[in-house]
C-alpha atoms as a PDB file:
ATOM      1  CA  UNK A   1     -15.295  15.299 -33.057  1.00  0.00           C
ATOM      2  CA  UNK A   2     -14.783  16.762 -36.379  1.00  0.00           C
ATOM      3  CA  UNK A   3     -15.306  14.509 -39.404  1.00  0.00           C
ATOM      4  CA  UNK A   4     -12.734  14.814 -42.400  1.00  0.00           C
ATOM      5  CA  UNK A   5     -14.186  13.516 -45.545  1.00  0.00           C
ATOM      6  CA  UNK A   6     -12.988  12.026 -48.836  1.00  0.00           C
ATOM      7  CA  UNK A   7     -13.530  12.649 -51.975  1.00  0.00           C
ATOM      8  CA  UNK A   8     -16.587   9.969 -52.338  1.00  0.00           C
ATOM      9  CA  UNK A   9     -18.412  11.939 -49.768  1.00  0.00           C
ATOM     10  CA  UNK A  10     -17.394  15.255 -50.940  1.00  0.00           C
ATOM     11  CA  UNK A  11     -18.531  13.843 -54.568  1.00  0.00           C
ATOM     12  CA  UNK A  12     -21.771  13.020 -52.228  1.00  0.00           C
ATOM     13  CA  UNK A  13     -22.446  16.188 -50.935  1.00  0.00           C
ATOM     14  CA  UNK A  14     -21.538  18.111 -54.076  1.00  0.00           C
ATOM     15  CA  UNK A  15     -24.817  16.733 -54.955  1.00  0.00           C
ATOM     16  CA  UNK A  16     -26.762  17.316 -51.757  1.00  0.00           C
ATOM     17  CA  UNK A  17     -25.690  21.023 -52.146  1.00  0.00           C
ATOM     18  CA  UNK A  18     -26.438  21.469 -55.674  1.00  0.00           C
ATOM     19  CA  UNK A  19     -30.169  20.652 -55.077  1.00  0.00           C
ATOM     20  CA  UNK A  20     -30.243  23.193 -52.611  1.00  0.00           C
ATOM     21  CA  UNK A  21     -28.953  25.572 -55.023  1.00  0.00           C
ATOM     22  CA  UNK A  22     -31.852  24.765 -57.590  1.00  0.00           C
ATOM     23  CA  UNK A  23     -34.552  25.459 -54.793  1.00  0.00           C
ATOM     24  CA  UNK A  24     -32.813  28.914 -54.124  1.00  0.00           C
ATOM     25  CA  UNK A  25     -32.448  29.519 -57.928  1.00  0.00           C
ATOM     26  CA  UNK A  26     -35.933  29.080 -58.600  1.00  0.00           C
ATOM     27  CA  UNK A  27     -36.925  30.823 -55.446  1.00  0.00           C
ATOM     28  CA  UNK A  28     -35.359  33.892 -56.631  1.00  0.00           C
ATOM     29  CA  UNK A  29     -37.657  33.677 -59.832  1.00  0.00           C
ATOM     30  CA  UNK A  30     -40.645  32.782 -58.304  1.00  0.00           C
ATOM     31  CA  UNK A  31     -41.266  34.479 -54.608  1.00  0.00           C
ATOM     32  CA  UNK A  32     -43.888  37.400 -54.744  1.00  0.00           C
ATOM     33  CA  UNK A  33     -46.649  39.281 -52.511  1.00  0.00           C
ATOM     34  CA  UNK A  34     -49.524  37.424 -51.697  1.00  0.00           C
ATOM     35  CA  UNK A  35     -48.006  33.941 -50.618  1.00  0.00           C
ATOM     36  CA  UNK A  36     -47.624  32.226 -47.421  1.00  0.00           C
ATOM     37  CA  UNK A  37     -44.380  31.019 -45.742  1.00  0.00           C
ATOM     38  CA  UNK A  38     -46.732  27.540 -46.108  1.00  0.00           C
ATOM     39  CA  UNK A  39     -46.517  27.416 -49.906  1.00  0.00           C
ATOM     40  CA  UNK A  40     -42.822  28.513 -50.036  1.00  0.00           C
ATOM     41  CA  UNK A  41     -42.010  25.604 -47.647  1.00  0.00           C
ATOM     42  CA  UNK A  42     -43.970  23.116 -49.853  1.00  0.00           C
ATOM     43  CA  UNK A  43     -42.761  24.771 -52.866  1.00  0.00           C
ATOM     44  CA  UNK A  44     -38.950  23.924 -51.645  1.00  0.00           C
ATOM     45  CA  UNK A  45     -40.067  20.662 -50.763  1.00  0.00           C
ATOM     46  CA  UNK A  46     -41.444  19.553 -54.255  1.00  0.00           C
ATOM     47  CA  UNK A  47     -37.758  20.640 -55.314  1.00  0.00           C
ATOM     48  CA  UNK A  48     -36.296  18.667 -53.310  1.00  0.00           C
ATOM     49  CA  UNK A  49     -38.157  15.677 -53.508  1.00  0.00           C
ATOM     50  CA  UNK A  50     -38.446  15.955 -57.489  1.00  0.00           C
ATOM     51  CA  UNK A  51     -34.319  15.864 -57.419  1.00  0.00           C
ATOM     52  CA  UNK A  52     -34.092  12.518 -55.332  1.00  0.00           C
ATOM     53  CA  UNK A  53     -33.410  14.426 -52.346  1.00  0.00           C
ATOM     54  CA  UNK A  54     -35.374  14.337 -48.890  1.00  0.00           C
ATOM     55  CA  UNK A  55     -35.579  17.643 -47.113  1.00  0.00           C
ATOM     56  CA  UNK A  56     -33.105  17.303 -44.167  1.00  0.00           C
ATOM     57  CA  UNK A  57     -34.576  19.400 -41.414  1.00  0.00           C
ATOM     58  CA  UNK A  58     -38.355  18.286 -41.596  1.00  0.00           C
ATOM     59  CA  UNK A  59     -38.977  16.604 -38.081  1.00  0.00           C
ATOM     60  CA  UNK A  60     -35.106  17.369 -37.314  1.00  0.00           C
ATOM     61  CA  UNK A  61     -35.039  17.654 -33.882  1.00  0.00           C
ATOM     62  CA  UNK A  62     -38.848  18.038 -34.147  1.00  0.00           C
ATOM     63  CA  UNK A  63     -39.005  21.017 -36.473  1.00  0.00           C
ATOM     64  CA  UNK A  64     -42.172  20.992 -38.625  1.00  0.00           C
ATOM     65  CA  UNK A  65     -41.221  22.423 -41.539  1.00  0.00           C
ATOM     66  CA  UNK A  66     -39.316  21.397 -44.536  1.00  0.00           C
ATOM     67  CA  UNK A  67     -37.586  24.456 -44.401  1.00  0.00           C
ATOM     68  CA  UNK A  68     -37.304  27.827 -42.610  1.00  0.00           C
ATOM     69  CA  UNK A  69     -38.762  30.916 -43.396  1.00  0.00           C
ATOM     70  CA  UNK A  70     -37.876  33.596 -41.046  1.00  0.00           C
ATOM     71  CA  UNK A  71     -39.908  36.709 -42.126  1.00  0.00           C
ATOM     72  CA  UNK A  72     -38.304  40.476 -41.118  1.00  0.00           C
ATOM     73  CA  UNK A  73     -37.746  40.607 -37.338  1.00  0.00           C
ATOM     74  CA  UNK A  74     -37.423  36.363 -37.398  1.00  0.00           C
ATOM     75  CA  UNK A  75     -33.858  35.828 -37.484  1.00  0.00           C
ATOM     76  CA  UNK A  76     -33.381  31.989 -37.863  1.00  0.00           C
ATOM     77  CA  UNK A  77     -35.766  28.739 -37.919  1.00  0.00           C
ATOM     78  CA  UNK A  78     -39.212  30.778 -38.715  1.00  0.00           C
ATOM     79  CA  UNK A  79     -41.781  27.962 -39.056  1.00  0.00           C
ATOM     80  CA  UNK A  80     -43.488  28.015 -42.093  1.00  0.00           C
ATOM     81  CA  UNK A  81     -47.290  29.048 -41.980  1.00  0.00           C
ATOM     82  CA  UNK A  82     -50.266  30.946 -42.715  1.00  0.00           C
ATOM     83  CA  UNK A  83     -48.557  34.597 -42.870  1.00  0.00           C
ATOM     84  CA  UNK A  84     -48.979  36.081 -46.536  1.00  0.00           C
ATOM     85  CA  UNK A  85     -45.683  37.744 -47.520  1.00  0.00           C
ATOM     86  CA  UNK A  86     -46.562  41.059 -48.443  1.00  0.00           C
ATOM     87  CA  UNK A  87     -44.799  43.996 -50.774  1.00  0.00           C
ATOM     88  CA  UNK A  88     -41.446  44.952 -48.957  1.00  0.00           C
ATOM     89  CA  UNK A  89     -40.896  41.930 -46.730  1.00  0.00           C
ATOM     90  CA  UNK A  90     -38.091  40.068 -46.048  1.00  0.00           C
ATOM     91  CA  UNK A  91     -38.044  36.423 -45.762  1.00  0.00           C
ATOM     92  CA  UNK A  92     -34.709  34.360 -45.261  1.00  0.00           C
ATOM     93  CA  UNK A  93     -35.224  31.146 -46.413  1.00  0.00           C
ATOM     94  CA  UNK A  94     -32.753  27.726 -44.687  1.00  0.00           C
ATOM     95  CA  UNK A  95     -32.798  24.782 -47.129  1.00  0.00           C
ATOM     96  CA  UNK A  96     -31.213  21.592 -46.389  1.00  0.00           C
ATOM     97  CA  UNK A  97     -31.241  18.491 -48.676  1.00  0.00           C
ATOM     98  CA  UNK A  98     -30.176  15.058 -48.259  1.00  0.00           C
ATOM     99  CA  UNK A  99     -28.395  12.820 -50.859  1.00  0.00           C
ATOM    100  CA  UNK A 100     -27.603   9.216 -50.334  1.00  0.00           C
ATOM    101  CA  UNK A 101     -27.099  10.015 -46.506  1.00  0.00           C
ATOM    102  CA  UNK A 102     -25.351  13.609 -47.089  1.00  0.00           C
ATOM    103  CA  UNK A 103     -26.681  16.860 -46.533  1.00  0.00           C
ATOM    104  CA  UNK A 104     -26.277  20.446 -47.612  1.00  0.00           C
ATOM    105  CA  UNK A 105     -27.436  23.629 -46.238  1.00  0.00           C
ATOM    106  CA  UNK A 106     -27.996  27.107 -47.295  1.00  0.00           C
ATOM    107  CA  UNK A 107     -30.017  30.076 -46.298  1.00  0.00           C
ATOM    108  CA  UNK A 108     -30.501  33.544 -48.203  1.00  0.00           C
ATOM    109  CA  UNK A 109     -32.703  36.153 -47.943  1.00  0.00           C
ATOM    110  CA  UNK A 110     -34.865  37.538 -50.711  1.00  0.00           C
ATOM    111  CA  UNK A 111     -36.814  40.763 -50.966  1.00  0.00           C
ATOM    112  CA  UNK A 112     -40.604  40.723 -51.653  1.00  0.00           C
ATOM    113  CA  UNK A 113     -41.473  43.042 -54.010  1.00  0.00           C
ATOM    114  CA  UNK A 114     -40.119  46.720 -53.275  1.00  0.00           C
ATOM    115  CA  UNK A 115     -38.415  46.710 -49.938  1.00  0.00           C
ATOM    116  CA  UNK A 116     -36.939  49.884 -48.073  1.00  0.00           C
ATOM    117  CA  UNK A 117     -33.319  51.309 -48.584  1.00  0.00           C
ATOM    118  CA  UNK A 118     -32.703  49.910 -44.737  1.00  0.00           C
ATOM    119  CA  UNK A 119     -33.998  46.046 -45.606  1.00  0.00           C
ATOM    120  CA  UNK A 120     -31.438  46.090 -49.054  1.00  0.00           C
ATOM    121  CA  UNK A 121     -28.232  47.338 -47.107  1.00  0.00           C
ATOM    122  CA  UNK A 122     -29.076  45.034 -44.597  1.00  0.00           C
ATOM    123  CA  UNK A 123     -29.404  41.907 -47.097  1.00  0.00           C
ATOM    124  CA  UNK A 124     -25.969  43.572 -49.273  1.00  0.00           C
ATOM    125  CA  UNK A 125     -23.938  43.725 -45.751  1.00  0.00           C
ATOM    126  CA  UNK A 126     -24.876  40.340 -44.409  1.00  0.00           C
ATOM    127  CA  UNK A 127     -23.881  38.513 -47.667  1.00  0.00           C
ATOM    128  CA  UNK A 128     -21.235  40.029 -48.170  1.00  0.00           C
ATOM    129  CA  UNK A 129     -20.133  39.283 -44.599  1.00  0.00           C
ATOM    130  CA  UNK A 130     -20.752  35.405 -46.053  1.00  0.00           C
ATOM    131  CA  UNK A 131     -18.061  36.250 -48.378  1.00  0.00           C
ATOM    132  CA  UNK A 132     -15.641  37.942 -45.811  1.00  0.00           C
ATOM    133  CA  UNK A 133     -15.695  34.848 -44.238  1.00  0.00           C
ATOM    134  CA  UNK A 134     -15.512  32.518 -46.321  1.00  0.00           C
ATOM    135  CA  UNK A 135     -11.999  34.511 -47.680  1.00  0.00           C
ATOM    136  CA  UNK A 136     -10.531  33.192 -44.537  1.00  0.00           C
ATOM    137  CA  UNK A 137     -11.635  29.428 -45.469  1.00  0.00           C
ATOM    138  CA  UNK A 138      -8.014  27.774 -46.229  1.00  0.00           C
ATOM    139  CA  UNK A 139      -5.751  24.954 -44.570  1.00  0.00           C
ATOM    140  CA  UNK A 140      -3.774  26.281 -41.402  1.00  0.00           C
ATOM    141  CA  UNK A 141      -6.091  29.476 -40.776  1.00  0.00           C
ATOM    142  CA  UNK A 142      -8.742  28.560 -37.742  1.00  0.00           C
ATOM    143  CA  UNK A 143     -11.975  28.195 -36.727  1.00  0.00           C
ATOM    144  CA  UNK A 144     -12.315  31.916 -35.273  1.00  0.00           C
ATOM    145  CA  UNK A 145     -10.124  33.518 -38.205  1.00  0.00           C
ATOM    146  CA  UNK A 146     -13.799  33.527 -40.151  1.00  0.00           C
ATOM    147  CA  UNK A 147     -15.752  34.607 -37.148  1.00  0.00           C
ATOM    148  CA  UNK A 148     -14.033  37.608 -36.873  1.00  0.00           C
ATOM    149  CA  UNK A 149     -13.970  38.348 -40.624  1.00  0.00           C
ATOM    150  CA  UNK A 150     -17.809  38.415 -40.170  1.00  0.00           C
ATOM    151  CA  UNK A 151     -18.644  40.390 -37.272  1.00  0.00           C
ATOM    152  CA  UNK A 152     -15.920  42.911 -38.512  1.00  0.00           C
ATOM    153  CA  UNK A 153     -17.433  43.413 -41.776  1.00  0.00           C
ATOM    154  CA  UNK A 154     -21.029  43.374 -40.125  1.00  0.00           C
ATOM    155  CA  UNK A 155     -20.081  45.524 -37.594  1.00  0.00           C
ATOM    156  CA  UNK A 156     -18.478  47.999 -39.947  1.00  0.00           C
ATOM    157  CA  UNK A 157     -21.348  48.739 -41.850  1.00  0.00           C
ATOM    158  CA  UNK A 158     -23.448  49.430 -39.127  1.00  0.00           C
ATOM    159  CA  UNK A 159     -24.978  46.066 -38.349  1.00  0.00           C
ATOM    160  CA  UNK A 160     -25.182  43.266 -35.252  1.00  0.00           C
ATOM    161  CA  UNK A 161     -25.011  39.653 -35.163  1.00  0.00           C
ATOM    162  CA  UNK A 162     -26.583  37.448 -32.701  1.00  0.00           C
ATOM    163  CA  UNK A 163     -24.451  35.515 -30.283  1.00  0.00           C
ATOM    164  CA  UNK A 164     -26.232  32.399 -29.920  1.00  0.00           C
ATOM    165  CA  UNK A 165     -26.247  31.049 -33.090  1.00  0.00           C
ATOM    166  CA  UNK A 166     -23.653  29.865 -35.129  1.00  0.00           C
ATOM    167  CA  UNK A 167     -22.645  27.716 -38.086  1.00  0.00           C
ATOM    168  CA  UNK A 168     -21.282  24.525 -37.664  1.00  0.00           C
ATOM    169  CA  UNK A 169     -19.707  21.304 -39.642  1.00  0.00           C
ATOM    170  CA  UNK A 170     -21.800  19.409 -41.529  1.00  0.00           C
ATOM    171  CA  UNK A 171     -21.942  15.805 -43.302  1.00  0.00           C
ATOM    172  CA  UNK A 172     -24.025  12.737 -42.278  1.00  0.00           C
ATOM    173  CA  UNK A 173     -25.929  14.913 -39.619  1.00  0.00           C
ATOM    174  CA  UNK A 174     -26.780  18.395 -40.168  1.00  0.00           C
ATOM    175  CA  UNK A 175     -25.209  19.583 -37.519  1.00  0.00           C
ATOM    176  CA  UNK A 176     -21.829  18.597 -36.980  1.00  0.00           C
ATOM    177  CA  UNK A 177     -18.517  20.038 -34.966  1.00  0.00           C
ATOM    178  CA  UNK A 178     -17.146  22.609 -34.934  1.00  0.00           C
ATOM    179  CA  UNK A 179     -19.047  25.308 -34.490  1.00  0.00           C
ATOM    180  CA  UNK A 180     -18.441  28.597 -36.158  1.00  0.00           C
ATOM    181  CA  UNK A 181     -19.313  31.780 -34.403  1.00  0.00           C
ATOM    182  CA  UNK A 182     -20.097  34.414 -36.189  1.00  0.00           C
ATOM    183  CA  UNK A 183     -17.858  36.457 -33.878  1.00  0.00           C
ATOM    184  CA  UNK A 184     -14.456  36.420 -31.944  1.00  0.00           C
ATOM    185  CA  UNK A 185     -11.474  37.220 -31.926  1.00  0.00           C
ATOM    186  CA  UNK A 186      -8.622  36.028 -34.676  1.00  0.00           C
ATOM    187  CA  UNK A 187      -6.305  32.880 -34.323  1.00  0.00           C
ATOM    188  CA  UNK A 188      -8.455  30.370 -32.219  1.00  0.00           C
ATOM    189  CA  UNK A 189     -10.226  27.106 -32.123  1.00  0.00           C
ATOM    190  CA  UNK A 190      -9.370  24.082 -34.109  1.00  0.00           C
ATOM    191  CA  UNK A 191      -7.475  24.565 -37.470  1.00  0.00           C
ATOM    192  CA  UNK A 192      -9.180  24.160 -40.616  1.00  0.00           C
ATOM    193  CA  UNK A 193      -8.109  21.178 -42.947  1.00  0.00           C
ATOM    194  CA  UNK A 194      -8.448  20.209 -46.370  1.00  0.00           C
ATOM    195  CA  UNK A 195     -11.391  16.994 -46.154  1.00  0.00           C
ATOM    196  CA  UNK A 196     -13.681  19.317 -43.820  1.00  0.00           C
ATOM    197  CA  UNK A 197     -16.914  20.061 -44.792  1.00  0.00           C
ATOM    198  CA  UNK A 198     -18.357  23.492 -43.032  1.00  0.00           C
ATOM    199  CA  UNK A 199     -21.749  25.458 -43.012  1.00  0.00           C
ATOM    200  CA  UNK A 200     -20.790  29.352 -42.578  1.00  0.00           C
ATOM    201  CA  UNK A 201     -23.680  31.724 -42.068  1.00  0.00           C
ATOM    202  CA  UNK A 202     -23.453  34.844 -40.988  1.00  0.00           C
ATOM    203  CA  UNK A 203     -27.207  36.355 -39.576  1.00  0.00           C
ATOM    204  CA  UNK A 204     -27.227  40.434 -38.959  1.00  0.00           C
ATOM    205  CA  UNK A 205     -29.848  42.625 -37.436  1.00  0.00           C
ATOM    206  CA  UNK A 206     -29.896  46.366 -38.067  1.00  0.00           C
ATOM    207  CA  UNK A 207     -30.445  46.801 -34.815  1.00  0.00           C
ATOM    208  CA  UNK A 208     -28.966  45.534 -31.627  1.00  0.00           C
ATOM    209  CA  UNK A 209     -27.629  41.654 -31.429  1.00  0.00           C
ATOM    210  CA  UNK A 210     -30.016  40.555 -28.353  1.00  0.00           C
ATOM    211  CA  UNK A 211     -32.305  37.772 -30.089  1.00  0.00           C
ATOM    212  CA  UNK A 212     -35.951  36.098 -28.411  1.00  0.00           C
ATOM    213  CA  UNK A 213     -37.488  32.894 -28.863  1.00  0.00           C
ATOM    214  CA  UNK A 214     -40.910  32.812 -29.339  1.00  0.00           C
ATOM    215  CA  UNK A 215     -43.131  30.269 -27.480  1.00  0.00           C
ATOM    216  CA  UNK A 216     -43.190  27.586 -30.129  1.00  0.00           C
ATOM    217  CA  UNK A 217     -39.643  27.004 -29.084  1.00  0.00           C
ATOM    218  CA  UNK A 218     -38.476  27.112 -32.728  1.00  0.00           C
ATOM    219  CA  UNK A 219     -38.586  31.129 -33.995  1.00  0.00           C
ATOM    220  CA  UNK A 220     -36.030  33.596 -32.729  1.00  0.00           C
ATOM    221  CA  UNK A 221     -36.686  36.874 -33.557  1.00  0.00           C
ATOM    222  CA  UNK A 222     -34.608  40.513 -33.338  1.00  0.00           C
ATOM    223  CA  UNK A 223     -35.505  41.718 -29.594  1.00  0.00           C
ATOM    224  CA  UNK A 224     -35.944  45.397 -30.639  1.00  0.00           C
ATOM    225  CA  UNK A 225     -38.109  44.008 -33.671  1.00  0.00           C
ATOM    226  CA  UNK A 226     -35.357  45.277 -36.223  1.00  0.00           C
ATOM    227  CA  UNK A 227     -35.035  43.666 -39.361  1.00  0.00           C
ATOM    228  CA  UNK A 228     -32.728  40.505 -39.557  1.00  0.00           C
ATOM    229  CA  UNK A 229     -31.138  38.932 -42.772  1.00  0.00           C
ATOM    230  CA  UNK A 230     -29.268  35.267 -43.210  1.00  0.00           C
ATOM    231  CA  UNK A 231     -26.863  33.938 -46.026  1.00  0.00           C
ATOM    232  CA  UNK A 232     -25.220  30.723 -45.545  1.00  0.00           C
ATOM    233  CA  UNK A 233     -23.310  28.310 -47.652  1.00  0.00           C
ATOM    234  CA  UNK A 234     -21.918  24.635 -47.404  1.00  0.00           C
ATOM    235  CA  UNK A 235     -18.224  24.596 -48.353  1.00  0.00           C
ATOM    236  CA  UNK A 236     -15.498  22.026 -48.761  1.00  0.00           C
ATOM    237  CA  UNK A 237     -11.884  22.981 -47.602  1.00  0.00           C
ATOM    238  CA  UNK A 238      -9.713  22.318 -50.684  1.00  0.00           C
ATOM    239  CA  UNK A 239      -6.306  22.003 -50.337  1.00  0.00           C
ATOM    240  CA  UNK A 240      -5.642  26.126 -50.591  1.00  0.00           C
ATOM    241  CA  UNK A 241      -9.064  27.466 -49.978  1.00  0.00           C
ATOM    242  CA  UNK A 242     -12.798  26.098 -50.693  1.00  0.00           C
ATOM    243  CA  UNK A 243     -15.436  24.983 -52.488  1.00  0.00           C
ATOM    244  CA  UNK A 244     -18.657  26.074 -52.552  1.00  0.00           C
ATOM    245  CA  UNK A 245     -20.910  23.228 -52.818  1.00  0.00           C
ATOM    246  CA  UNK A 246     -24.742  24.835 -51.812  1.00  0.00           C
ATOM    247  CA  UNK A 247     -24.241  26.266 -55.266  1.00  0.00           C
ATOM    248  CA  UNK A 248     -25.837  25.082 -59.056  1.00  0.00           C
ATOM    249  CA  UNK A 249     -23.368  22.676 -60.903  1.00  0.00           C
ATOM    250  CA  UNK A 250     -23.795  22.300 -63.976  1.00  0.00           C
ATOM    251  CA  UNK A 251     -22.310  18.972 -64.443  1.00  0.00           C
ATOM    252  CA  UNK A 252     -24.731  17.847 -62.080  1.00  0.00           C
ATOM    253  CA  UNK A 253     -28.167  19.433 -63.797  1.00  0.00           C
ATOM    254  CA  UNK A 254     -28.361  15.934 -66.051  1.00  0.00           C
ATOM    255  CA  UNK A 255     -27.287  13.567 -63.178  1.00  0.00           C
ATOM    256  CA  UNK A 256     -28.962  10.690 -62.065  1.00  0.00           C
ATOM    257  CA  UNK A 257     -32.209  10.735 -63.731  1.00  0.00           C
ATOM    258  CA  UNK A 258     -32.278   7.386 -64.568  1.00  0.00           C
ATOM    259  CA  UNK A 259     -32.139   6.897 -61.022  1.00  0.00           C
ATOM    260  CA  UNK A 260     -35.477   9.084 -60.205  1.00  0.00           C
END
């Protein structure tokens, strides 16, 4: 059932995704050779935490990690570990935060040090793709209208997306209907409204779309080993488009330290 909220809980989750914007901002200034997937986990989680947040997908559904780091051929839900990120990696890193009850969720992928001409137009293409779909975010367009933005500007320049993963609503759970595809064709599935609250996240590979899990049950990776990428943002459907709200606000960078 999908979940229309008001503007308390958007208000809410504004919040939620505005933490999760701070841990990507300062992950962009801080992420370099020589550290492991373990210390970027626990340095998102001090973020978190130090904002009044809890980290919403440590022990969700059993995963171990505060957040994911998915590390060149890992496409989604890398568990964070001993692997040393190393001069031109790839690591795509899925934050989610809880406020009060509310979560929001991003993921983006950063480059470690210099990375090849093939890892950067795979990281340009797949956010842009973010932003391809995202144009189609607005009351009366549906579900699959932003699928099929993505995989047609993904599959345009030269890249693949997986078909079993997908974004999804989101609110008091993580994971909330409906899901989003990140391909289809145009005109189907339920029709966006102003009130819901979506995740859309595109993942590409520069290779072909198959995808593996590993035997930890958790990391998926590229099954031709090509390099993967992932962007994602929570947005609020507005009454003639959207709102990003996995973004830094600054009306929010003062809020509620009394309460911390």
């Amino acid at each position: 059932m999908i979940t229309m909220k008001d503007e308390r809980e958007i208000d809410l989750m504004r919040h939620a995704g505005h933490v999760v914007g701070l841990v990507h901002q300062e992950l962009a200034k801080w992420l370099k050779p020589g550290l492991t997937t373990e210390q970027v986990s626990d340095f998102c989680e001090k973020i978190i935490r130090k904002n009044g947040c809890t980290p919403s997908f440590l022990n969700l559904y059993n995963f171990p990690g505060a957040v994911c780091t998915s590390v060149n051929d890992v496409v989604v839900h890398g568990i964070p570990n001993g692997y040393v990120l190393k001069d031109g990696d790839i690591i795509s890193v899925d934050v989610g935060a809880c406020w009060k009850g509310y979560h929001g969720d991003s993921a983006w992928t950063f480059a470690i040090g210099n990375v090849s001409p093939q890892a950067k137009h795979l990281m340009e293409v797949c956010e842009q793709s973010l932003y391809a779909g995202l144009e189609q975010v607005k009351p009366g367009n549906r579900v699959s209208d932003i699928s099929h933005a993505v995989q047609t500007y993904l599959e345009s320049h030269g890249c693949s997306t997986p078909r079993d993963y997908t974004g999804h609503g989101i609110g008091t759970e993580v994971h909330e209907d409906p899901s989003i595809p990140n391909w289809g064709e145009p005109g189907r599935g339920p029709k966006l409204r102003k009130g819901m609250c979506i995740a859309v996240e595109p993942m590409a590979h520069l290779g072909k779309a198959e995808v593996k899990v590993m035997d930890d049950n958790w990391t998926v990776k590229t099954a031709d080993h090509s390099l993967a990428a992932h962007y994602e943002h929570t947005v609020a459907i507005t009454e003639d488009g959207y709102e990003i709200m996995t973004k830094v606000h600054k009306e929010l960078i003062d809020f509620g330290k009394e309460e911390r």
